[in-house]
Protein backbone atom coordinates (compact mmCIF):
# COMPACT_ATOMS: atom_id res chain seq x y z
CA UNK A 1 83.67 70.38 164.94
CA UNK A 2 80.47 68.91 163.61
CA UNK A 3 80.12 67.53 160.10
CA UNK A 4 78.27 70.71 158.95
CA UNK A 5 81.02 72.92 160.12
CA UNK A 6 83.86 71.16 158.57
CA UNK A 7 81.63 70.58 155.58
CA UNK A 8 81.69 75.05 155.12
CA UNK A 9 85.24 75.05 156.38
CA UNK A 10 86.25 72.73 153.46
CA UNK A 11 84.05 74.31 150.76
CA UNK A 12 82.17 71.02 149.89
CA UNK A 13 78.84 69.70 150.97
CA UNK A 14 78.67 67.53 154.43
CA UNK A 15 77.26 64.78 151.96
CA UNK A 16 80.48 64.88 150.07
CA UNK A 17 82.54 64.61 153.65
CA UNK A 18 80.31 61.68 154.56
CA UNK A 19 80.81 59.75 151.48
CA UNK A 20 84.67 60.44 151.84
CA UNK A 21 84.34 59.21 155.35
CA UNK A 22 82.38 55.57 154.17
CA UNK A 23 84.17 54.81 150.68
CA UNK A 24 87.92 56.36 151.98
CA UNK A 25 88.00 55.70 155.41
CA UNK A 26 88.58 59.96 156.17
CA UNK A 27 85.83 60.01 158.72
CA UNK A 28 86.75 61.00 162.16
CA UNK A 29 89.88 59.05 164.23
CA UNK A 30 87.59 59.17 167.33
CA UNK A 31 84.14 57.91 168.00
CA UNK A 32 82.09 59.78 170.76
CA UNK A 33 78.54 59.47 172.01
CA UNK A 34 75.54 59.53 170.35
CA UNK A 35 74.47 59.79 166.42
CA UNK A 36 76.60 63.14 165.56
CA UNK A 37 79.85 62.65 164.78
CA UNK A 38 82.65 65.43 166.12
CA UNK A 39 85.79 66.23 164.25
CA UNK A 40 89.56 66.98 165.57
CA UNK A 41 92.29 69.33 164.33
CA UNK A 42 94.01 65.99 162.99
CA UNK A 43 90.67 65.04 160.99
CA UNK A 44 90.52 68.40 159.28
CA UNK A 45 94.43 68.47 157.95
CA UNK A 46 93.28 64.91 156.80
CA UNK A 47 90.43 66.35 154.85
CA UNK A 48 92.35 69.92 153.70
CA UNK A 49 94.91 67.89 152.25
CA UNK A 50 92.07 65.75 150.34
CA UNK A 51 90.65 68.54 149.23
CA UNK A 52 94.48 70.13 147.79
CA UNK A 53 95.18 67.12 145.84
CA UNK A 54 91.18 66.85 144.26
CA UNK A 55 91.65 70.52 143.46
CA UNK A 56 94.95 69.79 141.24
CA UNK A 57 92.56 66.58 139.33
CA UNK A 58 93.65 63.74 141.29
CA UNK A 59 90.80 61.16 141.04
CA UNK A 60 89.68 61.16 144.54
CA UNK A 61 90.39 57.23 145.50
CA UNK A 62 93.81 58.28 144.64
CA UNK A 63 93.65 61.86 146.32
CA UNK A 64 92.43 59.69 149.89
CA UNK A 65 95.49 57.11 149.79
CA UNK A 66 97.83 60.01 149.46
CA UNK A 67 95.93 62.25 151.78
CA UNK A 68 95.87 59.11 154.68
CA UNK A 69 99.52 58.21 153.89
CA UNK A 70 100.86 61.85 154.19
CA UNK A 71 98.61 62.82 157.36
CA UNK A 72 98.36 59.48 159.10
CA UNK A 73 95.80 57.13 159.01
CA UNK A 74 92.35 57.80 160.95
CA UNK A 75 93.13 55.49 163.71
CA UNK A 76 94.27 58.03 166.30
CA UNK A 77 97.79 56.76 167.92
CA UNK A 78 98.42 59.68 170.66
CA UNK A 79 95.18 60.78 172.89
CA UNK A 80 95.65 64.45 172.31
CA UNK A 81 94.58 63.48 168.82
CA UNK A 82 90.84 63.25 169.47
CA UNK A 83 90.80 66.40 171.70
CA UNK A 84 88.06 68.68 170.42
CA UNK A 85 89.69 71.33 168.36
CA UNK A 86 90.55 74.23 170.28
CA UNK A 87 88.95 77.59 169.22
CA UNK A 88 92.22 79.53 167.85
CA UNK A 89 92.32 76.34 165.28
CA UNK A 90 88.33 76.79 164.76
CA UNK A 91 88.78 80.20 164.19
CA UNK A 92 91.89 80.14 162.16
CA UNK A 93 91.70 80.53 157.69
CA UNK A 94 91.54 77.39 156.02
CA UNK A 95 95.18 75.65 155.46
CA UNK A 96 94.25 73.87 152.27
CA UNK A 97 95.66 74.55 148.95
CA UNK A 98 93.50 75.87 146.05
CA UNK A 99 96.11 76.35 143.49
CA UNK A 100 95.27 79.65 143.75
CA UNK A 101 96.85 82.43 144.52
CA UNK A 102 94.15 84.08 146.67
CA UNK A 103 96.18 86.50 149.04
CA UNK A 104 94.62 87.65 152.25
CA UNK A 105 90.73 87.10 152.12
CA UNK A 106 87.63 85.86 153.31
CA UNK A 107 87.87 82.37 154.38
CA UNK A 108 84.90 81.69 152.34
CA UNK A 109 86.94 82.21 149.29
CA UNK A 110 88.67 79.17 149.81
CA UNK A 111 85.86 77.18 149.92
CA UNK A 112 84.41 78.60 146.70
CA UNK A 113 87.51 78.33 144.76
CA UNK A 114 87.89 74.45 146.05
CA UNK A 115 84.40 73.72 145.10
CA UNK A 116 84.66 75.64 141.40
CA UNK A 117 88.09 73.44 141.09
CA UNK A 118 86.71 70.35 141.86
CA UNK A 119 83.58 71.34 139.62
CA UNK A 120 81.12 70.41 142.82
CA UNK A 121 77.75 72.35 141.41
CA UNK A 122 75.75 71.72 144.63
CA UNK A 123 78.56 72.99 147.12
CA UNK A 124 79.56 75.91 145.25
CA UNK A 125 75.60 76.46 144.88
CA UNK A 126 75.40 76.31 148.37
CA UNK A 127 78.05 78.38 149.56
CA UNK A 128 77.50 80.93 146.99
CA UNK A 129 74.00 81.51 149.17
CA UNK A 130 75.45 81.67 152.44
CA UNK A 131 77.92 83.87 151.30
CA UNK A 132 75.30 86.50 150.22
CA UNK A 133 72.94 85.86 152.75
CA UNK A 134 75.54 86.10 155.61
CA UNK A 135 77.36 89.55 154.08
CA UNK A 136 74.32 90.72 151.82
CA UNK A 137 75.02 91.16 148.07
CA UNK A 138 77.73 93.58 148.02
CA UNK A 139 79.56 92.36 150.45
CA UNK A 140 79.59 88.46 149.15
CA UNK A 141 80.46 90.09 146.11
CA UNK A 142 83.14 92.91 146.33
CA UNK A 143 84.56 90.31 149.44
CA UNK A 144 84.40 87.16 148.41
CA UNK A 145 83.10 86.33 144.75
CA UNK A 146 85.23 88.98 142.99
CA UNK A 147 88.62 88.07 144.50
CA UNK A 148 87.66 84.34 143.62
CA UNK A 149 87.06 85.38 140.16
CA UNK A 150 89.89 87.27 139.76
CA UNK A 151 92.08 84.27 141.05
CA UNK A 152 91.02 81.82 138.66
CA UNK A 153 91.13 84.30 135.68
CA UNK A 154 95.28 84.47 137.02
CA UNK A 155 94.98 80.65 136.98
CA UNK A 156 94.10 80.37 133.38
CA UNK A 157 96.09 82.82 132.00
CA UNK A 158 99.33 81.93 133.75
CA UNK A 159 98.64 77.99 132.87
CA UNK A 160 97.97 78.55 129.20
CA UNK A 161 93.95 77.05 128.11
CA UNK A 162 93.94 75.37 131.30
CA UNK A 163 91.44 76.11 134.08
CA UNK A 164 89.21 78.29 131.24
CA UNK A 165 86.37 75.86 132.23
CA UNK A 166 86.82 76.34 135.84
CA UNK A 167 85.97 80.32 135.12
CA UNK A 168 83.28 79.33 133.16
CA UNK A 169 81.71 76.85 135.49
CA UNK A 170 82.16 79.51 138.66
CA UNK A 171 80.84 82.73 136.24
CA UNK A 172 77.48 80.52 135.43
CA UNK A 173 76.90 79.47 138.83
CA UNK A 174 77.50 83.00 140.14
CA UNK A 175 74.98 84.21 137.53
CA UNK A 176 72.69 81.57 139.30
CA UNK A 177 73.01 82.95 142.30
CA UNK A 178 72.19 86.35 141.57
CA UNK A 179 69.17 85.76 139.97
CA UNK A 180 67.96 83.36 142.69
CA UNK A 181 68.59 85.76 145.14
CA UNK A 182 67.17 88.94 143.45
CA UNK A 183 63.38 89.87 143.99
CA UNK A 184 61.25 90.51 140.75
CA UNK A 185 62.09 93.64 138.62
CA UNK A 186 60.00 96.73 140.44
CA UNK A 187 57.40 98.07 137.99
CA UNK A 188 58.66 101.18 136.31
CA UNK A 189 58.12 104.68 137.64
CA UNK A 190 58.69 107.76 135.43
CA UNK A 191 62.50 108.73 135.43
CA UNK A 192 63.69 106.28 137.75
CA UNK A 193 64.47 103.60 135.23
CA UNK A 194 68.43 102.63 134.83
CA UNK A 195 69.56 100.91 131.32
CA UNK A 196 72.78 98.41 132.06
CA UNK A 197 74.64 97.23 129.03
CA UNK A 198 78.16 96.57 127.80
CA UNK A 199 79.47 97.94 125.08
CA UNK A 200 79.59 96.92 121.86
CA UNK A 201 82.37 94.28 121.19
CA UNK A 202 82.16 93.52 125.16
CA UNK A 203 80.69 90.19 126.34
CA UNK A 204 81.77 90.16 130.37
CA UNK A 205 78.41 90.70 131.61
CA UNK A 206 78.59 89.14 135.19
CA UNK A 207 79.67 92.97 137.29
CA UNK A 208 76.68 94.15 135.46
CA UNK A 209 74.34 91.00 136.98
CA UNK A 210 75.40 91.82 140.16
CA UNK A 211 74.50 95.57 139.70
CA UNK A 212 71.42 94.81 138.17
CA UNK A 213 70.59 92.39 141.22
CA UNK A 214 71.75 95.08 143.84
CA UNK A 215 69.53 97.77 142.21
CA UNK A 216 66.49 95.20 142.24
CA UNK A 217 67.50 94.77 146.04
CA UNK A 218 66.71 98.68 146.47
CA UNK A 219 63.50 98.71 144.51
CA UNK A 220 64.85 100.81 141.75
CA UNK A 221 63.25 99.32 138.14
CA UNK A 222 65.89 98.35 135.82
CA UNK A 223 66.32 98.13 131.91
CA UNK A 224 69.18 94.84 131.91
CA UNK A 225 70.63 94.07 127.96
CA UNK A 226 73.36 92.00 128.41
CA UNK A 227 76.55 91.88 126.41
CA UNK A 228 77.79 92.98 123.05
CA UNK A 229 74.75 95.43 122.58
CA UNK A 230 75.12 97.51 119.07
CA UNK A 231 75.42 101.31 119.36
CA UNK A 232 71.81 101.73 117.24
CA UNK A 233 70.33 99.27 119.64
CA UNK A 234 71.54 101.01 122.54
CA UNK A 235 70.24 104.91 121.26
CA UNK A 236 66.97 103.40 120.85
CA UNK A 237 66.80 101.58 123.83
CA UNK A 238 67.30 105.02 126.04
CA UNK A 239 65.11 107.00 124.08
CA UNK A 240 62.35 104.68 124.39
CA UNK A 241 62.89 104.19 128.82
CA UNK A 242 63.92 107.49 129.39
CA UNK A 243 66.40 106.40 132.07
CA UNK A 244 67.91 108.02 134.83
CA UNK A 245 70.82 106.55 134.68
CA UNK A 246 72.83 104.32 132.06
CA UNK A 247 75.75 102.16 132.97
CA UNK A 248 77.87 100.98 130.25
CA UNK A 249 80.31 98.51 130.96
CA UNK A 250 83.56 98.26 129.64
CA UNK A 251 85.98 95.43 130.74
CA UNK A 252 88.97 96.57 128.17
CA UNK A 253 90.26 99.47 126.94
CA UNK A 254 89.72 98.87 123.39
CA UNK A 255 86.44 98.45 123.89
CA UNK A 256 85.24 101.62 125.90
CA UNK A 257 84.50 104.45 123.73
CA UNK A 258 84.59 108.00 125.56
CA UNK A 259 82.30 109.05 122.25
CA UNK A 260 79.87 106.48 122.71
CA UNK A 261 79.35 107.71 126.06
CA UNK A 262 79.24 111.49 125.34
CA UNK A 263 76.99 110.42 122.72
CA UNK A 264 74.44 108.47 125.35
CA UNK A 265 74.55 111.40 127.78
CA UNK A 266 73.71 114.31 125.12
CA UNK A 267 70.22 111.97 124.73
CA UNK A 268 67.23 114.31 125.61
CA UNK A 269 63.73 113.32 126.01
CA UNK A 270 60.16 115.16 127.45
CA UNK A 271 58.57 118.23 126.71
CA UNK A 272 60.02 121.32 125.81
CA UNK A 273 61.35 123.58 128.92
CA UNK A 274 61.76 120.07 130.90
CA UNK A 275 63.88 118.61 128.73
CA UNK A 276 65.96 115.68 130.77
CA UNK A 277 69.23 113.68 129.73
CA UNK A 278 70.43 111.17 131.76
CA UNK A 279 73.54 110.12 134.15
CA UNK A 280 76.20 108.12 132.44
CA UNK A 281 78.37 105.59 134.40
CA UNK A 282 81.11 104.36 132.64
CA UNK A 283 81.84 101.06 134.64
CA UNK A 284 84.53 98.57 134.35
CA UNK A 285 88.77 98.68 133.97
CA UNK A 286 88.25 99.62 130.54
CA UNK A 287 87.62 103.31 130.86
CA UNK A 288 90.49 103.95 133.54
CA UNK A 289 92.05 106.90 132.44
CA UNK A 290 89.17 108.09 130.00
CA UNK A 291 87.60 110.11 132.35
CA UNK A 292 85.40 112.91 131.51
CA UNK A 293 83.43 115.78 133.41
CA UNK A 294 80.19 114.88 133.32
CA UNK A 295 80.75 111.16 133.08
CA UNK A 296 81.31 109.63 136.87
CA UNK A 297 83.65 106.44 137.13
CA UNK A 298 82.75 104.41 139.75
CA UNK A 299 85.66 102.08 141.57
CA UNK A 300 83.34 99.49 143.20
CA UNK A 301 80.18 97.99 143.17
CA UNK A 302 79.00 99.99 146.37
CA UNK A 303 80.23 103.28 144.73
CA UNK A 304 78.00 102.51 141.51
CA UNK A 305 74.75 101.96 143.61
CA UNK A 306 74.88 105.25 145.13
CA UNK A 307 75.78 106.88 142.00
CA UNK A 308 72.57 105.55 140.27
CA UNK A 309 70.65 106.34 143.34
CA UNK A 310 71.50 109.80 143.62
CA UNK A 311 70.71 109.70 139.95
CA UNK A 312 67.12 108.89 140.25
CA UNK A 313 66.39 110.87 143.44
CA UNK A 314 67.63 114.27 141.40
């Protein structure tokens, strides 16, 4: 494999491999032709396993003379060690621990949770865009950001305060992302506007960024405030857009409130005889089982964009 493609296998940028390669000695056991260097099944288990041990806060001098030690050194000793790797290995998921349990899922998840371990801003910057760019935005997201996410919130809370900066550090840079990614806010047209908030007393504001971003995606004009936003706030916020839609997000149960949302969706605005309220999604884990007629639940991500669009086409 080329330096590039072990580089997105690993979840770290090819400068960090090439560094590894001239201050460790983890570059390739075999030489070939020319100025671009190939890379064996032997080379990769060399660089998975440097990758484990950086992952667990091994300094990395020290994470190299284990990795070399356990895997061999880079001087090849048998000839079927510098064989090109064959494609069922190529092909394969990534072998290297994260620490995390992950499950069955996109190999790409492995390389974001190694590079939001190891606290690598420009790989995890990087792979975050070639995640959405190869998938598109729900995809990367409901595929291989969200199960990512989810892992390192298990991390945390099953290792006590540890790994809480690790969430952190991956939430911001996803934020990142989505902005970067998204296209400017579409100017507003007359009942098609959509207000996303959380609800009072509810700061997780990341599902609704990526919402936001795939509703800016269709050229729908959106009305985004954030976390925490108080109930008066809220009221006067959707009488003054007249939305179409209003997604309130609610990540625990004892912060949804079903009267809150009744209380949203009984809104009316315009003239008399064409009177309009509009469509409340209640979004998140925290309404599951406070569902009401009238107020749809989305599951997903994709399930939430077609809700709001069938809102504003009505």
């Amino acid at each position: 494999m080329s330096t590039g493609e072990v580089a997105r296998r690993l979840g770290v940028a090819p400068t960090t491999v090439r560094s590894w390669d001239r201050r460790y000695g983890l570059g390739p056991a075999a030489h070939t032709g020319g100025r671009h260097r190939r890379w064996t099944a032997a080379d990769l288990a060399r660089l998975e396993r440097m990758c484990a041990l950086t992952a667990t806060g091994l300094p990395p001098a020290e994470a190299a003379r284990l990795a070399l030690d356990e895997t061999g050194s880079a001087t090849p000793s048998r000839e079927e060690d510098s064989s090109p790797v064959p494609q069922s290995v190529a092909r394969s998921r990534s072998r290297a621990g994260t620490g995390l349990r992950l499950g069955d899922v996109r190999q790409e998840c492995k390389g974001v949770a190694r590079a939001a371990l190891r606290l690598d801003a420009t790989a995890l910057d990087e792979l975050l865009k070639d995640a959405i760019g190869q998938h598109g935005l729900i995809a990367a997201w409901t595929e291989v950001i969200m199960p990512t996410l989810q892992a390192v919130g298990r991390k945390w809370e099953s290792s006590g305060e540890r790994y809480v900066e690790v969430e952190h550090f991956l939430s911001w840079h996803v934020s990142g992302a989505l902005r970067r990614h998204s296209p400017p806010v579409p100017t507003d047209r007359p009942g098609a506007t959509t207000v996303l908030a959380c609800v009072p007393a509810e700061n997780h504001t990341l599902p609704l960024e990526v919402l936001a971003a795939a509703l800016i995606e269709r050229g729908l004009p959106i009305r985004m405030f954030g976390g925490s936003l108080p109930v008066e706030s809220l009221v006067a916020a959707v009488r003054r857009t007249g939305p179409a839609a209003v997604c309130l997000w609610a990540q625990s149960r004892t912060t949804a409130s079903r009267p809150l949302a009744q209380h949203i969706a009984a809104i009316e605005w315009g003239v008399r005889g064409a009177r309009r309220k509009p469509v409340v999604l209640t979004l998140g884990p925290g309404w599951a089982g406070q569902t009401t007629p009238g107020l749809p639940h989305p599951p997903g991500l994709a399930e939430a964009v077609a809700a709001v669009e069938s809102a504003v086409r009505r």
